[in-house]
C-alpha atoms as a PDB file:
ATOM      1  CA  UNK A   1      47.342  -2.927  23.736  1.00  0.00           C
ATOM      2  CA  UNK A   2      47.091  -6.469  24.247  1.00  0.00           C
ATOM      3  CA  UNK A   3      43.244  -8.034  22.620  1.00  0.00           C
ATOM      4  CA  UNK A   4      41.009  -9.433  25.158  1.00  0.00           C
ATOM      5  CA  UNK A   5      39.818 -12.291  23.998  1.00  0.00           C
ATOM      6  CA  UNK A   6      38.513 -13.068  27.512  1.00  0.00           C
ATOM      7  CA  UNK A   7      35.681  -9.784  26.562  1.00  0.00           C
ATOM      8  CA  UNK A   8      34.374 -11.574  23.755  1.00  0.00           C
ATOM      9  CA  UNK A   9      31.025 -13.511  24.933  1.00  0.00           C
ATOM     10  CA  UNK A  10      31.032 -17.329  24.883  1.00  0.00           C
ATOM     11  CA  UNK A  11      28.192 -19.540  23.989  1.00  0.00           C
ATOM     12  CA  UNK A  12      27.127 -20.495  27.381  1.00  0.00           C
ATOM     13  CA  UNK A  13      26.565 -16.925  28.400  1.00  0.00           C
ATOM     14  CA  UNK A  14      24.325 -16.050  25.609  1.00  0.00           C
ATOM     15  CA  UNK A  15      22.519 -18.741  26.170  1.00  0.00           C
ATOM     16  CA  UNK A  16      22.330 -17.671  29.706  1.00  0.00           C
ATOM     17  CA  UNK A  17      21.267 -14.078  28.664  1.00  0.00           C
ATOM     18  CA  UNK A  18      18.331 -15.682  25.958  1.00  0.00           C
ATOM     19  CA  UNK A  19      16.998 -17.523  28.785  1.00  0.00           C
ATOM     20  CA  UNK A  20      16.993 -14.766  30.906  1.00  0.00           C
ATOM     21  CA  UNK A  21      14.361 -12.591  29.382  1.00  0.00           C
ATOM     22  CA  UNK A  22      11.110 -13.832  28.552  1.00  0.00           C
ATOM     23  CA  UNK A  23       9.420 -14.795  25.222  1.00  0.00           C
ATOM     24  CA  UNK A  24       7.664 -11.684  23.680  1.00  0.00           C
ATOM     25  CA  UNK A  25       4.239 -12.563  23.174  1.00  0.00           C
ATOM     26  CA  UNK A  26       1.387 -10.909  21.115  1.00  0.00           C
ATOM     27  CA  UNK A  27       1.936  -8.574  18.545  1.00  0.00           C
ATOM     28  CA  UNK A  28       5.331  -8.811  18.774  1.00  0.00           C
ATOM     29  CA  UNK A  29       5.603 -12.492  19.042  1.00  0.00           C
ATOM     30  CA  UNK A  30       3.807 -12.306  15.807  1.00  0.00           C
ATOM     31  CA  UNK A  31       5.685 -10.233  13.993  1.00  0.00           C
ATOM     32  CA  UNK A  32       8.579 -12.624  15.001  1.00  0.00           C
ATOM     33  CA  UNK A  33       7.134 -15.303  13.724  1.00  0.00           C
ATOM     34  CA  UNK A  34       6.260 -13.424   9.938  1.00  0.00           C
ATOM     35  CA  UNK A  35       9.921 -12.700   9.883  1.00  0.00           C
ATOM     36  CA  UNK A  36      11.080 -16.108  10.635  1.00  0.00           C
ATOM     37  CA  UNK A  37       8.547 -17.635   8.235  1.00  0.00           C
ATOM     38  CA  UNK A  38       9.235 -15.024   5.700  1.00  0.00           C
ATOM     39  CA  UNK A  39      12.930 -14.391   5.961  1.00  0.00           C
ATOM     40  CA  UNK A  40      12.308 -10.969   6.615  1.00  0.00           C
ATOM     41  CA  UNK A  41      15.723  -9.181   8.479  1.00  0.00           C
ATOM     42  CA  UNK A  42      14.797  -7.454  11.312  1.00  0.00           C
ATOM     43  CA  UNK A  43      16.458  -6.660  14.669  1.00  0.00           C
ATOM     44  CA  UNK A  44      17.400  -9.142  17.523  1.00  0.00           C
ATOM     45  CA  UNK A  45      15.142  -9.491  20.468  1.00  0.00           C
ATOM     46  CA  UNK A  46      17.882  -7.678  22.514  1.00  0.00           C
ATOM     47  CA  UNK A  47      18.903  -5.244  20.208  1.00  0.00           C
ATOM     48  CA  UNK A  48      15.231  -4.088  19.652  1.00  0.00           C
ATOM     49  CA  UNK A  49      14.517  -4.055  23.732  1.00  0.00           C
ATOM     50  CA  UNK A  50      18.254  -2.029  23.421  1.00  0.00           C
ATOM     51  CA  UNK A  51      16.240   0.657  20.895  1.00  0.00           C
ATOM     52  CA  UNK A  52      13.225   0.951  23.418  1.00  0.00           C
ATOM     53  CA  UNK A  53      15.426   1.581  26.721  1.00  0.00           C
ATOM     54  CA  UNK A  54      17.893   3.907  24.894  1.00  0.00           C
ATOM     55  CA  UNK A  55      14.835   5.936  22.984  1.00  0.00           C
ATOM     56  CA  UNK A  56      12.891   6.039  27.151  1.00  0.00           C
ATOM     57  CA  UNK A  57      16.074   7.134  29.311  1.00  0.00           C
ATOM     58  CA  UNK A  58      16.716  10.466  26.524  1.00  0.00           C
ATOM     59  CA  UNK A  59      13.105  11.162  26.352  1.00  0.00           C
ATOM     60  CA  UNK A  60      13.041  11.374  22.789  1.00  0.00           C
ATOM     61  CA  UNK A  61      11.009  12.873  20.995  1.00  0.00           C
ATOM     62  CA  UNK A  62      12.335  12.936  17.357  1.00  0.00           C
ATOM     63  CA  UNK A  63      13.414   9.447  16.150  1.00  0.00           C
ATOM     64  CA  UNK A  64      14.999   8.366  12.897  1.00  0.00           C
ATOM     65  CA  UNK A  65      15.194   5.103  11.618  1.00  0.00           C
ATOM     66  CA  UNK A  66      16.859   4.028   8.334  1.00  0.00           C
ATOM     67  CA  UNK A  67      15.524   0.842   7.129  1.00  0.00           C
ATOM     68  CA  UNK A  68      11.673  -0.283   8.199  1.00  0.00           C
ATOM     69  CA  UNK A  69      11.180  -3.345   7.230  1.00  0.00           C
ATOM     70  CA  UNK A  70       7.540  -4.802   8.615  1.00  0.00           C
ATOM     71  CA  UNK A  71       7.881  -2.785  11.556  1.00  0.00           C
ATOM     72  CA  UNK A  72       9.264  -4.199  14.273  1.00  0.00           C
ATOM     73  CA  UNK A  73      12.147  -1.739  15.836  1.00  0.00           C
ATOM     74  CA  UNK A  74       9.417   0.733  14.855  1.00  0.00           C
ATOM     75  CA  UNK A  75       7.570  -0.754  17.237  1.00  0.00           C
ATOM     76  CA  UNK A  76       9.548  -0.903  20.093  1.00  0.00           C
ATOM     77  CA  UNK A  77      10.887   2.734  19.078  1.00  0.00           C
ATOM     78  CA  UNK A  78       7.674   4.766  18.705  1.00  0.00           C
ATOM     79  CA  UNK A  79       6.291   3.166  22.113  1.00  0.00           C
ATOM     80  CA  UNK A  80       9.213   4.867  24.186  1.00  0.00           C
ATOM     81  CA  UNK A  81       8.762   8.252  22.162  1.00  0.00           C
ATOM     82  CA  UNK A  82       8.056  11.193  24.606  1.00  0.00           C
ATOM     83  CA  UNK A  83       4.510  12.759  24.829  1.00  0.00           C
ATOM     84  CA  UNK A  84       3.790  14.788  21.301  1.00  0.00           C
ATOM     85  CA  UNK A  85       7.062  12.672  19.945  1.00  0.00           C
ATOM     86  CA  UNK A  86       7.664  11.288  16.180  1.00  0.00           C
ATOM     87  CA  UNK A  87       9.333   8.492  14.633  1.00  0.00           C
ATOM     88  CA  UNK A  88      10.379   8.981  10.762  1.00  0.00           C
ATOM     89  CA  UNK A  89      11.004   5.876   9.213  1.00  0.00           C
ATOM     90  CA  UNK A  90      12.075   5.791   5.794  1.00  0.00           C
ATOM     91  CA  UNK A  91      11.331   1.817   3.381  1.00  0.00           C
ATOM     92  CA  UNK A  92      11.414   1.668  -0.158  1.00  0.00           C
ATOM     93  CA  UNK A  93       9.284  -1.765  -0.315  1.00  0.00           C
ATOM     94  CA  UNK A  94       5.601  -1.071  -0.551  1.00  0.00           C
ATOM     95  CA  UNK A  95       4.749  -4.791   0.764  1.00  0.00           C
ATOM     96  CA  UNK A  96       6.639  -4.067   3.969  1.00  0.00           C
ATOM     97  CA  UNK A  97       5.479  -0.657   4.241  1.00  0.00           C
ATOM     98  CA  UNK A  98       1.574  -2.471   3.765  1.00  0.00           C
ATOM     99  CA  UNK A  99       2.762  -4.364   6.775  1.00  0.00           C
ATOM    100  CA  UNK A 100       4.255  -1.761   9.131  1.00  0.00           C
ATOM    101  CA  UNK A 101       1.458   0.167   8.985  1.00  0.00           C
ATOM    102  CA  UNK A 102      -1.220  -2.714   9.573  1.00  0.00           C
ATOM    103  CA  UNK A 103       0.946  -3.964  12.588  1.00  0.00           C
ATOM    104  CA  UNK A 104       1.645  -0.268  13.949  1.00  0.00           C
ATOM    105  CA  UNK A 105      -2.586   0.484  13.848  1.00  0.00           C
ATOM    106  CA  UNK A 106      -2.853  -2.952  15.305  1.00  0.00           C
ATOM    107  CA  UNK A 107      -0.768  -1.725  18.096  1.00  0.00           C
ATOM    108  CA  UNK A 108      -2.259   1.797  18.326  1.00  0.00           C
ATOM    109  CA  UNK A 109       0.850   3.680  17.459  1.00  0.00           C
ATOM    110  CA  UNK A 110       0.266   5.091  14.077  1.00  0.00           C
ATOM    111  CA  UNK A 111      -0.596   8.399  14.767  1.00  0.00           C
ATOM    112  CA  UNK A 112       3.179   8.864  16.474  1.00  0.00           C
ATOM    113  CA  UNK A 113       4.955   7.624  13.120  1.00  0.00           C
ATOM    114  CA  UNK A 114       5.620   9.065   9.619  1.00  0.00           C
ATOM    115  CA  UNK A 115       6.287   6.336   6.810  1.00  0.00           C
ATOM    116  CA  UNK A 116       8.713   8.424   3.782  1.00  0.00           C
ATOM    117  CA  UNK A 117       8.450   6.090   1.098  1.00  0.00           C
ATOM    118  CA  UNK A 118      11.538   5.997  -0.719  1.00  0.00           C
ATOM    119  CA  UNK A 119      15.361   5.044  -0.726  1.00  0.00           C
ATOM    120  CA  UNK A 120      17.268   5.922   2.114  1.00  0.00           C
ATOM    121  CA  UNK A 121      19.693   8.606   0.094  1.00  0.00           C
ATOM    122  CA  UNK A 122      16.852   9.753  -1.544  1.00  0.00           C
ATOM    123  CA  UNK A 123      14.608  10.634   1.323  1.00  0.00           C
ATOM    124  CA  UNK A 124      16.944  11.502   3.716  1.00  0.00           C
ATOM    125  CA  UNK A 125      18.661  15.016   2.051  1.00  0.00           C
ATOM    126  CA  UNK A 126      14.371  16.149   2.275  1.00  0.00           C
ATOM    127  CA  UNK A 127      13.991  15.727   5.979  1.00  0.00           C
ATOM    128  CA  UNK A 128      13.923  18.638   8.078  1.00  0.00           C
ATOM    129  CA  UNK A 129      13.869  17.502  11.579  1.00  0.00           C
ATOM    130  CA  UNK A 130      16.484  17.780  13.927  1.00  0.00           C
ATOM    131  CA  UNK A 131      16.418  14.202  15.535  1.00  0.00           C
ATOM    132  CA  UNK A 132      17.542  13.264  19.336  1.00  0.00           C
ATOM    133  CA  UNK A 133      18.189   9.574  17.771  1.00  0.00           C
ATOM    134  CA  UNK A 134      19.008   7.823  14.760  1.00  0.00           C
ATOM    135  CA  UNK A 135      18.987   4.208  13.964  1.00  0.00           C
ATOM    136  CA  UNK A 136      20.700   2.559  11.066  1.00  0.00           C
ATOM    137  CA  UNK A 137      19.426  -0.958   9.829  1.00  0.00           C
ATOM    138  CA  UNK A 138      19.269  -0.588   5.790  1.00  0.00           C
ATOM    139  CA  UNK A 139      21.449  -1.482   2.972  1.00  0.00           C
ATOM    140  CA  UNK A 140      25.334  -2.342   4.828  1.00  0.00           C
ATOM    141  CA  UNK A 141      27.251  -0.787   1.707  1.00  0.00           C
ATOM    142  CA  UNK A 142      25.257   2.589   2.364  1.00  0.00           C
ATOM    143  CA  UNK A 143      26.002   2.850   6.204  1.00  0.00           C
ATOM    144  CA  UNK A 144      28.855   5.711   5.634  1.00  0.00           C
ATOM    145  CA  UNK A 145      26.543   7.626   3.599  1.00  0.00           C
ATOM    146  CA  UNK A 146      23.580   7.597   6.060  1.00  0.00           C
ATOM    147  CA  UNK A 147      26.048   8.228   8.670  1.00  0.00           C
ATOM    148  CA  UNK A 148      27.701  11.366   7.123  1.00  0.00           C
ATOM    149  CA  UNK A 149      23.530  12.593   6.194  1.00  0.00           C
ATOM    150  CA  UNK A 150      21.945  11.503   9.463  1.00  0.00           C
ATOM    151  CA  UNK A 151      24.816  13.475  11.261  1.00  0.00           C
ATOM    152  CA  UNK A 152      23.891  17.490  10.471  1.00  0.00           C
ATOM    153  CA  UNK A 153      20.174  16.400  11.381  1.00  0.00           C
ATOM    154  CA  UNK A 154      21.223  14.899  14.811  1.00  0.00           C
ATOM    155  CA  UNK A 155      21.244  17.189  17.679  1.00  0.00           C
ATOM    156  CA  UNK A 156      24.782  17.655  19.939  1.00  0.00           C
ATOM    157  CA  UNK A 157      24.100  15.210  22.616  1.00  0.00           C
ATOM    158  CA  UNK A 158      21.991  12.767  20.437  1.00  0.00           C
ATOM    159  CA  UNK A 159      22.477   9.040  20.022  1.00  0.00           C
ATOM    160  CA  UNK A 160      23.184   7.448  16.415  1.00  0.00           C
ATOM    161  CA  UNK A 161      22.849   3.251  16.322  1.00  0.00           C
ATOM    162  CA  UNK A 162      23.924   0.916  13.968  1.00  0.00           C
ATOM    163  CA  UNK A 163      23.013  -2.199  13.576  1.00  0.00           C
ATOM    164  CA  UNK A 164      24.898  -5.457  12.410  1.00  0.00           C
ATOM    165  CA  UNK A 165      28.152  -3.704  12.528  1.00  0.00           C
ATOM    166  CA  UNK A 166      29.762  -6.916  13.613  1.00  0.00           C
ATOM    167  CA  UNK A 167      28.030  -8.622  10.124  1.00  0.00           C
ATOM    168  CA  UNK A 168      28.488 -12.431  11.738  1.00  0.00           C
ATOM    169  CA  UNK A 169      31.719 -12.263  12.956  1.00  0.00           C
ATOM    170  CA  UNK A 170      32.886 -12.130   9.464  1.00  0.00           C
ATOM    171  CA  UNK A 171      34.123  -7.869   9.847  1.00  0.00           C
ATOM    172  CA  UNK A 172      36.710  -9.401  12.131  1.00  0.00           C
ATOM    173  CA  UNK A 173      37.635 -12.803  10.256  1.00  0.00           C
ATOM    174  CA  UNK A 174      36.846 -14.556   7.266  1.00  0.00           C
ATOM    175  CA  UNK A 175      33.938 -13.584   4.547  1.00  0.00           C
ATOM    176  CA  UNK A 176      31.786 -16.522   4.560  1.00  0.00           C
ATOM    177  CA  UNK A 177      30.790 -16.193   0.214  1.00  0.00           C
ATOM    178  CA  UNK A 178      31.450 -14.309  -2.516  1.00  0.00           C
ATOM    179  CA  UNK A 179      28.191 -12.462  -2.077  1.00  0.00           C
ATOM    180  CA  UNK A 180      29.241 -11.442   1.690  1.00  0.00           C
ATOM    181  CA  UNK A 181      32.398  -9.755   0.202  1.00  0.00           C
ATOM    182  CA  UNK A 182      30.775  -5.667  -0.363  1.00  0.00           C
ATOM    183  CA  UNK A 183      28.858  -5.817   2.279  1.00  0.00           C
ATOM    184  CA  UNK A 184      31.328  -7.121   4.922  1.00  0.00           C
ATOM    185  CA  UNK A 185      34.220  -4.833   3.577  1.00  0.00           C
ATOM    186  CA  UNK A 186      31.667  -2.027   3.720  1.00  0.00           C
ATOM    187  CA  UNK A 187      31.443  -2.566   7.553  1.00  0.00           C
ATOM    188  CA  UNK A 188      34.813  -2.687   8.155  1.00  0.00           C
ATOM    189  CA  UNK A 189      35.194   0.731   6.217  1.00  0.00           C
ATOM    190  CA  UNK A 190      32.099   2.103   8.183  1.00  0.00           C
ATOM    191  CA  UNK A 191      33.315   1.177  11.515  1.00  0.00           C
ATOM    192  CA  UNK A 192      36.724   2.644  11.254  1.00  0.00           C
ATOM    193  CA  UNK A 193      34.649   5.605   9.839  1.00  0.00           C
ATOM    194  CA  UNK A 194      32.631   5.141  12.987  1.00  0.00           C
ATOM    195  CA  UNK A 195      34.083   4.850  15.942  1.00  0.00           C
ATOM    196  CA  UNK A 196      37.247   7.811  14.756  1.00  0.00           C
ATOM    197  CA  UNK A 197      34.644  10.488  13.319  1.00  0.00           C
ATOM    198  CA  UNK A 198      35.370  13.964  14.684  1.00  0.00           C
ATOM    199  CA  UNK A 199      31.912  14.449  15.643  1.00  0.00           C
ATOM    200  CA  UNK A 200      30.985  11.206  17.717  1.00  0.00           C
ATOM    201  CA  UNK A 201      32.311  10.013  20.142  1.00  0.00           C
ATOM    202  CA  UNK A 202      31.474   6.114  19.681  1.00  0.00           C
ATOM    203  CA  UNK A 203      32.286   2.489  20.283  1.00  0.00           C
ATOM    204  CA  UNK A 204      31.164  -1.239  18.928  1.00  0.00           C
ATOM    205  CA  UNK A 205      29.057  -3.084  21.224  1.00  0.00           C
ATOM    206  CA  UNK A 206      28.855  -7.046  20.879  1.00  0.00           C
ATOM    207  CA  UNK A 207      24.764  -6.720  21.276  1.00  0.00           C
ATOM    208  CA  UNK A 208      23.340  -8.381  19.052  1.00  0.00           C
ATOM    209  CA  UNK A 209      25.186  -8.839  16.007  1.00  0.00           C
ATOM    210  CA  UNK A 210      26.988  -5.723  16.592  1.00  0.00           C
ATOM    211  CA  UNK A 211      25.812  -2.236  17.098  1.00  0.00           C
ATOM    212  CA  UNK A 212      27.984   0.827  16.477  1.00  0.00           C
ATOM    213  CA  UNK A 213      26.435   3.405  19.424  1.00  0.00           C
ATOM    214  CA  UNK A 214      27.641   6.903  19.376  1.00  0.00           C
ATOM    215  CA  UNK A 215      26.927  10.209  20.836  1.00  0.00           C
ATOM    216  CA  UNK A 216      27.068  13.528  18.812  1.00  0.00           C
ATOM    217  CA  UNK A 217      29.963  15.404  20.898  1.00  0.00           C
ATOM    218  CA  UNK A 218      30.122  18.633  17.860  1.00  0.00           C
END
């Protein structure tokens, strides 16, 4: 089949599409803000807002999230959690963790989420939830193995995200440094892994920079 480069968006549309939703502003805004200042990675506007509609139209009620950071997908996640709902977020760093939780009581939402303090492939053979979705955002050259551990714990009919799949273009093109090489060839492994696994039925969406979204078919 013949690429479409036509499908690919161009600079004037995303421009469009930033302009078309407005700033966020408190908490959020914020949070925003420590990131930028701080050079802490956390999701796109869009890809966060993404997390909140996708987590309200399943009416979920048991969320996973691989990768914390100060907070902020947790955010948008555990506010879209059905009534009597939890979100399970797993960070290693005790300075973001510090954070997460101060902005999460800020926002009234702490009681819905539990913090496991830890590495990802540590925590995540301990958990004993069944979840309706999982979201990946941690360590790129991990992603398979989250995948292949999140998957047994994710119901049939449950959503699995990935973020960054599309790693700044460079999955499809040229790595930009040395540095970018493990982590961009990781992605291209995990995405393959992805979008062909038995058990998901799954595509790449250019949201963001990139998010694998699947459904658990088996």
């Amino acid at each position: 089949m013949k690429a479409r480069i036509d499908a690919i968006i161009q600079r004037e549309q995303a421009e469009y599409l930033e302009r078309l939703h407005p700033e966020n502003t408190g908490l959020l805004a914020e949070m925003e803000a420590y990131a930028a200042e701080h050079r802490v990675p956390i999701a796109d506007r869009e890809v966060a807002l993404f997390l909140e509609i996708t987590a309200r139209a399943m009416g979920a009620r048991f969320i996973l999230e691989i990768g914390a950071a100060i907070g902020y997908s947790v955010v948008h996640l555990a506010r879209s959690l059905a009534p009597g709902g939890l979100l399970v977020t797993i960070e290693p760093n005790e300075e973001m963790i510090r954070r997460s939780e101060e902005y999460l009581t800020r926002a009234g939402l702490r009681e819905r989420v539990r913090i496991e303090r830890g590495f990802a492939l540590e925590v995540m053979p301990r958990l004993q939830e069944t979840f309706d979705l999982v979201y990946i955002d941690a360590v790129k050259e991990e992603y398979t193995a989250y995948l292949d551990l999140a998957l047994p714990r994710l119901r049939t009919g449950g959503v699995i995200i990935a973020d960054n799949v599309l790693w700044g273009g460079q999955v499809a093109g040229e790595i930009r440094s040395a540095e970018q090489t493990a982590s961009t060839q990781a992605l291209r492994a995990f995405n393959q892994h992805f979008v062909h696994h038995p058990s998901l039925r799954a595509e790449i969406l250019s949201v963001g920079d990139g998010l694998g979204y699947g459904v658990k078919v088996q």
